[in-house]
N, C-alpha and C. Protein backbone atom coordinates (compact mmCIF):
# COMPACT_ATOMS: atom_id res chain seq x y z
N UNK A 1 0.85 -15.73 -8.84
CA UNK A 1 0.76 -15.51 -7.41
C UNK A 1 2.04 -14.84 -6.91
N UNK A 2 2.13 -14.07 -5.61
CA UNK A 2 2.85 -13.36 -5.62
C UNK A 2 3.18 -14.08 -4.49
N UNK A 3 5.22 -14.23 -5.22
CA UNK A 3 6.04 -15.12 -3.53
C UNK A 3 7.19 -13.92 -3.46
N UNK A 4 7.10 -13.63 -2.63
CA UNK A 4 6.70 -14.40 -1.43
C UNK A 4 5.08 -13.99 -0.96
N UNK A 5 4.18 -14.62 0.19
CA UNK A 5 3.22 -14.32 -0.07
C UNK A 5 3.24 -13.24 1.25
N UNK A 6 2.39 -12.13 1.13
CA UNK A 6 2.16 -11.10 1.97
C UNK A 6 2.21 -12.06 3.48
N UNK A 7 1.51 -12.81 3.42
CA UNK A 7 0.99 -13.67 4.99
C UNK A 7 2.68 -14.09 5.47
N UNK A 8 3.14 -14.48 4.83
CA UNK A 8 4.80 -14.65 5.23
C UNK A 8 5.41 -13.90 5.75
N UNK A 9 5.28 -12.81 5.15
CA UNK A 9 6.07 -11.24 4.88
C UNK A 9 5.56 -11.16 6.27
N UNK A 10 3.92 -10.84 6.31
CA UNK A 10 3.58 -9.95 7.91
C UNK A 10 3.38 -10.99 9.07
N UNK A 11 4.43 -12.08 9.16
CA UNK A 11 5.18 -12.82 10.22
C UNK A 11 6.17 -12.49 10.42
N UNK A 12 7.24 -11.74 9.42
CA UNK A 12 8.59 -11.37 10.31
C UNK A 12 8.36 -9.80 10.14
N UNK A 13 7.38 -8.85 9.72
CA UNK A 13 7.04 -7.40 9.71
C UNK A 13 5.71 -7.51 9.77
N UNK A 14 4.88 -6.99 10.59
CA UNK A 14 3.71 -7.10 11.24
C UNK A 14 3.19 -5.93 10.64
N UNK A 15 3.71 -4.68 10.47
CA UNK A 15 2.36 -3.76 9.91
C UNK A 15 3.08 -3.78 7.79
N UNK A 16 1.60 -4.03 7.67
CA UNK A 16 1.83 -3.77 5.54
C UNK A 16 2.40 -1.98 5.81
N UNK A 17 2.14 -1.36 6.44
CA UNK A 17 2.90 -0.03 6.01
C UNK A 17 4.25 0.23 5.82
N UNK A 18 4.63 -0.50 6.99
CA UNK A 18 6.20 -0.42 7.53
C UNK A 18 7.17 -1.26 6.76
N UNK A 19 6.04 -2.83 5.94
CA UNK A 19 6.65 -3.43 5.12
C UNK A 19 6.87 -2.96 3.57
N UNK A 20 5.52 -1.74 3.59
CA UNK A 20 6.33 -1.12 2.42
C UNK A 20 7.27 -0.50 2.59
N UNK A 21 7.21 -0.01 3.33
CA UNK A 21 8.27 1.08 3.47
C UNK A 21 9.67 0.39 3.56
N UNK A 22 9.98 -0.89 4.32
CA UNK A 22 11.45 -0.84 4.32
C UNK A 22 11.46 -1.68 3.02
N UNK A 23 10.81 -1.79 2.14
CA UNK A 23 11.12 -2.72 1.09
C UNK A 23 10.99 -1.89 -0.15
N UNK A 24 10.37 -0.61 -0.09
CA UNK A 24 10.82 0.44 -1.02
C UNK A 24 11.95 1.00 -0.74
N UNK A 25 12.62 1.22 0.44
CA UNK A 25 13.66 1.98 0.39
C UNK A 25 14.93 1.00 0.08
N UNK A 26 14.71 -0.38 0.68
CA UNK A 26 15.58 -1.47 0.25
C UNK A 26 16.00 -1.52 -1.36
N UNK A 27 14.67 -1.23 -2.31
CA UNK A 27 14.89 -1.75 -3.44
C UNK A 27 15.50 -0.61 -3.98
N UNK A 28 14.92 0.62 -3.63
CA UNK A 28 16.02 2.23 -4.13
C UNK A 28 17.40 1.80 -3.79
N UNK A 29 17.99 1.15 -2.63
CA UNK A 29 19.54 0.75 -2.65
C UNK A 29 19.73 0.02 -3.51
N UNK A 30 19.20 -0.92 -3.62
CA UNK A 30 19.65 -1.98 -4.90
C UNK A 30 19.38 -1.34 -5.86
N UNK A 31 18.71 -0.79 -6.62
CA UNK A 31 18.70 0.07 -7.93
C UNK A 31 19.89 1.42 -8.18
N UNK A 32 19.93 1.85 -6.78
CA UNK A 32 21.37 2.53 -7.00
C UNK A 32 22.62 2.77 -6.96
N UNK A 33 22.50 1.17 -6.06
CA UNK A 33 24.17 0.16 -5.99
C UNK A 33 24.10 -1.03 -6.38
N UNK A 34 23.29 -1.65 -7.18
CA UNK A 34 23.25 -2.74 -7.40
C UNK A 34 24.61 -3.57 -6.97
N UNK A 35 25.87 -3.21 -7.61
CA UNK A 35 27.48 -4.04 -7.27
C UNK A 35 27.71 -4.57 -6.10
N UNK A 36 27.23 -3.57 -4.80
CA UNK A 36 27.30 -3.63 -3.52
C UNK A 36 26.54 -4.85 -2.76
N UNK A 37 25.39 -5.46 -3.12
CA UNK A 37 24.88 -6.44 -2.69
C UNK A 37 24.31 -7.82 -3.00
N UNK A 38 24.23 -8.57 -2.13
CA UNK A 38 24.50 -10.13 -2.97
C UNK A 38 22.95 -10.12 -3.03
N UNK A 39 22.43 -11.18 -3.89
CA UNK A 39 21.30 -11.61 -4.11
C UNK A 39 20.53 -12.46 -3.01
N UNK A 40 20.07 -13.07 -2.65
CA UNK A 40 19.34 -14.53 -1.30
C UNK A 40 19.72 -15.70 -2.07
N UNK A 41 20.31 -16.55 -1.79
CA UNK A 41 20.34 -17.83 -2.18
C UNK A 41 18.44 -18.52 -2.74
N UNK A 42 18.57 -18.73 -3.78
CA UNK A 42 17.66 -18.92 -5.14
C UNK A 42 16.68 -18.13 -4.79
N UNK A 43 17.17 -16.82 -5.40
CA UNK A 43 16.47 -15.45 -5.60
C UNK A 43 15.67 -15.86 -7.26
N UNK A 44 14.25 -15.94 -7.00
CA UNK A 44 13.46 -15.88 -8.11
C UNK A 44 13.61 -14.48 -9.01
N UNK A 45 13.08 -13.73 -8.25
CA UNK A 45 12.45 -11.90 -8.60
C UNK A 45 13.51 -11.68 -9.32
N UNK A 46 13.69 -11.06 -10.57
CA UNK A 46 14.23 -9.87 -11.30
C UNK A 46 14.24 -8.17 -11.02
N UNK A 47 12.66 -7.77 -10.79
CA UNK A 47 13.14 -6.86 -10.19
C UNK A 47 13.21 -6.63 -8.78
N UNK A 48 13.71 -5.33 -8.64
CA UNK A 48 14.41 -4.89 -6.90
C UNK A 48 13.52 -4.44 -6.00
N UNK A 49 11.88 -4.43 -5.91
CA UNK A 49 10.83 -4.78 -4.98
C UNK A 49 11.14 -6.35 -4.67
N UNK A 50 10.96 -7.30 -5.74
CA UNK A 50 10.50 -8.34 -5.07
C UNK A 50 12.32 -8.99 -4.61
N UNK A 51 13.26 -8.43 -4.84
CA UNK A 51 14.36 -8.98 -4.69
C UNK A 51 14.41 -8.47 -2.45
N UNK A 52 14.15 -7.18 -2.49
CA UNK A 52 13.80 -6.57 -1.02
C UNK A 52 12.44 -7.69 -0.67
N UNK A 53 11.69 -8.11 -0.88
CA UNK A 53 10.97 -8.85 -0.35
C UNK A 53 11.38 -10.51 0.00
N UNK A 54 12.05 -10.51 -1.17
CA UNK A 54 12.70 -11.92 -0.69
C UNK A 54 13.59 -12.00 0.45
N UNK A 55 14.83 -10.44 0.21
CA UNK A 55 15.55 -10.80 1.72
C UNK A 55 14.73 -10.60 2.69
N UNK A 56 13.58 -9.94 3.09
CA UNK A 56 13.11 -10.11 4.17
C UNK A 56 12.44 -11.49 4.58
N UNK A 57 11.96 -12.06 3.74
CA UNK A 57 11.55 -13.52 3.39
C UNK A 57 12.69 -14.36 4.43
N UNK A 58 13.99 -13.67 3.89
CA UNK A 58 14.93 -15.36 4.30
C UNK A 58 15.76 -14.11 5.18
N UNK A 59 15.41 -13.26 6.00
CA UNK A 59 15.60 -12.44 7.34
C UNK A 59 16.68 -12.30 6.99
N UNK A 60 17.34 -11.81 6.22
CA UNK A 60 18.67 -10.83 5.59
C UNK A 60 18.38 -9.51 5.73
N UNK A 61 16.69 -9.07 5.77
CA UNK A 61 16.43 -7.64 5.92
C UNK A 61 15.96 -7.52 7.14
N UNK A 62 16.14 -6.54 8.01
CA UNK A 62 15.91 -6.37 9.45
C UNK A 62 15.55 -4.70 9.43
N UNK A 63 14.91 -4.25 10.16
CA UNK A 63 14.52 -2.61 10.82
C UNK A 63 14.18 -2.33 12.22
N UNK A 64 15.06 -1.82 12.39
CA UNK A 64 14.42 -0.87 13.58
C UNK A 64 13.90 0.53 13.90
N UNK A 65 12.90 0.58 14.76
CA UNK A 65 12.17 1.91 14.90
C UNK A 65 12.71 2.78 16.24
N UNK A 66 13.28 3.92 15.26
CA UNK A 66 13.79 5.11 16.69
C UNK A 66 12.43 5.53 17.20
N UNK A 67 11.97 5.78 18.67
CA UNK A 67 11.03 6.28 18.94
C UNK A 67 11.44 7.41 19.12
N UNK A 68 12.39 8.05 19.06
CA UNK A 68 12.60 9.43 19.03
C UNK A 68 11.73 10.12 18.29
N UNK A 69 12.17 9.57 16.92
CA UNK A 69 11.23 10.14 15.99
C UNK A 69 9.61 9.85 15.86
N UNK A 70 9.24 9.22 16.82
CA UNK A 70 8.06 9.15 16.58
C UNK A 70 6.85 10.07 17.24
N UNK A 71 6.43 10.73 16.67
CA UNK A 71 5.39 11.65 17.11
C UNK A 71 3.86 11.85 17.38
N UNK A 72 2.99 12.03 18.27
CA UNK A 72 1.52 11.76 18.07
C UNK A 72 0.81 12.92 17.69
N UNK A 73 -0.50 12.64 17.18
CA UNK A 73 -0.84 13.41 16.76
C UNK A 73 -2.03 13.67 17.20
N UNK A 74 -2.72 15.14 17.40
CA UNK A 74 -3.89 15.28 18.79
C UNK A 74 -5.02 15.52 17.83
């Protein structure tokens, strides 16, 4: 089973898109600085998806949306 469980996850990030998204780009930092950042206090995951899912888990990971950039589409 996968922990953390999605239903967790989309209580502190509400859309699955946006939660991929900051938790793929989370885990590209940790894969390409690993030195630079601490783990969550009893971090299960090995790899650096579920390590980005855990900090969002225990709200170490946070995002915000520029609406600048956001654009509609007709």
């Amino acid at each position: 089973m996968l922990q953390p469980s999605i239903d967790s996850l989309q209580t502190k990030i509400n859309s699955k898109y946006t939660l991929v998204t900051v938790s793929a780009q989370r885990a590209r930092q940790l894969r390409e600085h690993p030195e630079k950042f601490n783990h969550p206090e009893g971090a299960q995951s090995v790899n650096f998806v579920g390590m980005a899912l855990e900090e969002i888990e225990a709200e170490q990971l946070h995002y915000t949306l520029n609406e600048d950039d956001v654009h509609e589409t007709i």
